[in-house]
N, C-alpha and C. Protein backbone atom coordinates (compact mmCIF):
# COMPACT_ATOMS: atom_id res chain seq x y z
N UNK A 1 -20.88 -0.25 1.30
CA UNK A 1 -20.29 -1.44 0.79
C UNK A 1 -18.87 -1.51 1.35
N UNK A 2 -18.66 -2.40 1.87
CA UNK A 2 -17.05 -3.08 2.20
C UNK A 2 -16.56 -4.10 1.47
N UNK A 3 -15.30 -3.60 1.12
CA UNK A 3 -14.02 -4.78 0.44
C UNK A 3 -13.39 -4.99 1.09
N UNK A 4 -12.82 -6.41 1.84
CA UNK A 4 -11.86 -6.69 2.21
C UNK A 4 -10.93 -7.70 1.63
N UNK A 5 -9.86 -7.42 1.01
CA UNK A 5 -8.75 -7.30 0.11
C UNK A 5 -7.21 -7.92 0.88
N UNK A 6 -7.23 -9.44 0.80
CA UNK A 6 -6.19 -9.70 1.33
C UNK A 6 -5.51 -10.67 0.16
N UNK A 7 -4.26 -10.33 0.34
CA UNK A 7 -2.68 -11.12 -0.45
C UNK A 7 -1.76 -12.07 0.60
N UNK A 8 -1.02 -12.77 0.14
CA UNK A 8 0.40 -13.19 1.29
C UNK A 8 1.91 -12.88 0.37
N UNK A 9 1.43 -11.97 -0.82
CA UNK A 9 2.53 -11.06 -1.40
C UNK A 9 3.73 -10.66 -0.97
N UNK A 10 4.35 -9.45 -1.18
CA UNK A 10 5.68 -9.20 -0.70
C UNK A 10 5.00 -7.46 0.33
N UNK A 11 3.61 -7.43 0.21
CA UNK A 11 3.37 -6.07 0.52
C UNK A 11 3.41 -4.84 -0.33
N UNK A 12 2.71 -3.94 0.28
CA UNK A 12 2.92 -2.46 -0.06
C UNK A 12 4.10 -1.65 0.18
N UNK A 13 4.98 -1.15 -0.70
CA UNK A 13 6.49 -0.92 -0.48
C UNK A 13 6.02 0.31 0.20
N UNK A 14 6.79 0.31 1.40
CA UNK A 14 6.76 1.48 2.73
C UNK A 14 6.72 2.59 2.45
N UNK A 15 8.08 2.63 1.68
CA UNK A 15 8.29 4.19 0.95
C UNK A 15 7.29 5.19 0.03
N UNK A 16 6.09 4.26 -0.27
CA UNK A 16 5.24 4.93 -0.76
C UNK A 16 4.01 5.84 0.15
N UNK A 17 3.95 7.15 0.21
CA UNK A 17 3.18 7.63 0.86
C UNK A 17 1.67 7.61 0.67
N UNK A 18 0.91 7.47 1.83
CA UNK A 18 -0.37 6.77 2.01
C UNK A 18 -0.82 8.25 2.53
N UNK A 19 -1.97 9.14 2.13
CA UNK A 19 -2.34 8.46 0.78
C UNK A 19 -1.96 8.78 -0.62
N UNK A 20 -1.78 7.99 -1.67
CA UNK A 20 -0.89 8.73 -2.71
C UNK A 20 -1.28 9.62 -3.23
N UNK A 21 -0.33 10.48 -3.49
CA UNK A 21 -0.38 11.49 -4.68
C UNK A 21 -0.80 10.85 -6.44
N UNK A 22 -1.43 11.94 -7.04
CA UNK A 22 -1.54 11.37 -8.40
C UNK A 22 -0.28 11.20 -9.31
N UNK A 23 -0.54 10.23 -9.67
CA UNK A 23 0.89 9.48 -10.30
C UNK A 23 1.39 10.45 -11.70
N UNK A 24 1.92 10.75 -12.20
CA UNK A 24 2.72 11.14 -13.78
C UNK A 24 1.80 10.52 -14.52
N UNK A 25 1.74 11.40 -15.65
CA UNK A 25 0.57 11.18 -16.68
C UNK A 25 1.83 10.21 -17.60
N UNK A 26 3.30 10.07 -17.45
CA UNK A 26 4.24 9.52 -17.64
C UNK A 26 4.27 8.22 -17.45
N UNK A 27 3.88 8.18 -16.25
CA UNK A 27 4.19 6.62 -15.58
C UNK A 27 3.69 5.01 -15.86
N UNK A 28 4.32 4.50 -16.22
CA UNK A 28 3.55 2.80 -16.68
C UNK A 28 2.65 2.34 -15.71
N UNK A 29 2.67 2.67 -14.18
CA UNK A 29 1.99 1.84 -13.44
C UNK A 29 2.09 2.82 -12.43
N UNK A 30 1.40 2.37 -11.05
CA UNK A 30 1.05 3.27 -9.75
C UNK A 30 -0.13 4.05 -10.03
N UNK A 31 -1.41 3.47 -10.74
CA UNK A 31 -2.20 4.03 -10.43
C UNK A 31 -3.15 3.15 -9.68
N UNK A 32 -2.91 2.45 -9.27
CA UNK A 32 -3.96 1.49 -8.31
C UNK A 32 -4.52 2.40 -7.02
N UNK A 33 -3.45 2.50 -6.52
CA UNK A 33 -3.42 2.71 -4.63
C UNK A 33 -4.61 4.23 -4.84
N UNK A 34 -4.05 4.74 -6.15
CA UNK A 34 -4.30 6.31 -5.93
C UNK A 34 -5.92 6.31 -6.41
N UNK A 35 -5.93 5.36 -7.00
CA UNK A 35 -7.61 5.01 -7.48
C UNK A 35 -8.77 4.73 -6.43
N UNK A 36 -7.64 4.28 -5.70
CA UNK A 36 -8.37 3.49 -4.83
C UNK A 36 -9.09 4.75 -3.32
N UNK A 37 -7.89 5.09 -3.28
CA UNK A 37 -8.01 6.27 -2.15
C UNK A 37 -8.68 7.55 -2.87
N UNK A 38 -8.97 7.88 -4.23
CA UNK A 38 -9.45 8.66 -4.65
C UNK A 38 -11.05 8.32 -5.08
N UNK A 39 -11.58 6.70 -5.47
CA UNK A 39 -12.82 6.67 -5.05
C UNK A 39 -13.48 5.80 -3.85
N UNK A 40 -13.19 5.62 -3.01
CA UNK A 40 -13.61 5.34 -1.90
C UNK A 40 -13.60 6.03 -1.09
N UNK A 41 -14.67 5.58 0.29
CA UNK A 41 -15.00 6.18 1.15
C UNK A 41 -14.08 6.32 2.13
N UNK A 42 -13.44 5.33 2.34
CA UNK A 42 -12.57 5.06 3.81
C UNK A 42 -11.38 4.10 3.34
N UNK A 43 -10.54 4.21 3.38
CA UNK A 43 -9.36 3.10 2.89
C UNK A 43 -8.60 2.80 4.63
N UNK A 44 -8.58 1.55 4.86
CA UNK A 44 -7.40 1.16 5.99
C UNK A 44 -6.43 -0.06 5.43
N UNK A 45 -5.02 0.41 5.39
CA UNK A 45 -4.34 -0.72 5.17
C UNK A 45 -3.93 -1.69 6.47
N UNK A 46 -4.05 -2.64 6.86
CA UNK A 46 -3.38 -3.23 8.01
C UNK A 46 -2.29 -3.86 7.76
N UNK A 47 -1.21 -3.66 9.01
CA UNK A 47 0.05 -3.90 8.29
C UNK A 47 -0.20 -6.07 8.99
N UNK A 48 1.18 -6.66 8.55
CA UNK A 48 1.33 -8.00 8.39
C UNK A 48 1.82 -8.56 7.44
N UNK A 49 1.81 -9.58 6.99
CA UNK A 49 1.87 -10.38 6.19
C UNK A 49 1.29 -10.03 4.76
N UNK A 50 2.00 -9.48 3.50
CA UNK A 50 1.15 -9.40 2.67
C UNK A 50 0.83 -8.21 2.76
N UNK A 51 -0.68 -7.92 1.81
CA UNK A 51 -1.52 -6.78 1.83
C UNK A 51 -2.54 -7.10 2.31
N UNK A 52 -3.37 -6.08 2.93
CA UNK A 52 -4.65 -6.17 3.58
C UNK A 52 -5.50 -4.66 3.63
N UNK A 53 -6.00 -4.78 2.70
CA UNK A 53 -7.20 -2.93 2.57
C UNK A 53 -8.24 -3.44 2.83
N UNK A 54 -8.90 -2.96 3.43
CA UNK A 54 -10.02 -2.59 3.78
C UNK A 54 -10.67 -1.83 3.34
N UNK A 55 -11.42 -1.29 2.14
CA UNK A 55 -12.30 -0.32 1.52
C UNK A 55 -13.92 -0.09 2.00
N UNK A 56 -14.18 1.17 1.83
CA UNK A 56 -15.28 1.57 2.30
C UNK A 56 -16.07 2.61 1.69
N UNK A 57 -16.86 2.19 0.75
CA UNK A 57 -17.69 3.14 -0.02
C UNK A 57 -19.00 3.09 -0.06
N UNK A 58 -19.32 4.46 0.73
CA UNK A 58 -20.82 4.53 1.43
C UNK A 58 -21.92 5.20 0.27
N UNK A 59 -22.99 4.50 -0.29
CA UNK A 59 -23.73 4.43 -1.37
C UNK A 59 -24.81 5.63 -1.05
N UNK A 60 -24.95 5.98 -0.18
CA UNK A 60 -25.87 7.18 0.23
C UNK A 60 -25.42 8.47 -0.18
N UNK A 61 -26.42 9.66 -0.70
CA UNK A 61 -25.75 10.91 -1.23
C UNK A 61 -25.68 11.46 0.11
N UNK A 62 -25.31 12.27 0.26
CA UNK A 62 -24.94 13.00 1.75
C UNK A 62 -23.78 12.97 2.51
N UNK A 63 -23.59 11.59 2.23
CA UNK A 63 -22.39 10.97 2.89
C UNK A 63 -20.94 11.78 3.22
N UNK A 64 -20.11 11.59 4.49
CA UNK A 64 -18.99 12.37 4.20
C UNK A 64 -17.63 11.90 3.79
N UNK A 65 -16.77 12.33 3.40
CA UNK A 65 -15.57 11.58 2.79
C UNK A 65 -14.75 11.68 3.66
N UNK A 66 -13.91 10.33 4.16
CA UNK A 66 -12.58 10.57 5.45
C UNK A 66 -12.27 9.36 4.51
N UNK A 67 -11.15 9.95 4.52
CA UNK A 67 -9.53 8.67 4.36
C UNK A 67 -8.76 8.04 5.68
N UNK A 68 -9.07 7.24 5.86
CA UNK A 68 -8.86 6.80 7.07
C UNK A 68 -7.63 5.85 7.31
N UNK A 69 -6.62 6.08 7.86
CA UNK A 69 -5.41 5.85 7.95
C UNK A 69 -5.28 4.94 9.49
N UNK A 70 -4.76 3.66 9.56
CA UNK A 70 -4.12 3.14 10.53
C UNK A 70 -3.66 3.99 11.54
């Protein structure tokens, strides 16, 4: 299965490292990105305008797991 996930937002703030770390059991928010890269198959952000992910979660058991980075 593929998601493709586009905004014309302000973006993904840079400073955040891809792929994230798990957020503070503290924290109000930032658990999206880390959800995201923690159940999917393949994550690509493309940079531009906005946000743009690309998700990739392969429904077959066997399958192998890569995080896949720009």
């Amino acid at each position: 299965m593929t998601v493709d996930v586009k905004d014309e937002g302000k973006g993904i703030d840079p400073r955040i490292p891809l792929p994230p770390g798990p957020p503070s059991l503290a924290a109000e928010g930032g658990r999206g990105l880390y959800m995201i890269w923690s159940l999917m198959s393949s994550v690509r952000l493309n940079p531009g305008n906005g946000t743009h992910l690309v998700m990739v979660k392969e429904l077959f058991s066997g399958s192998t797991r890569s995080n896949l980075m720009p």
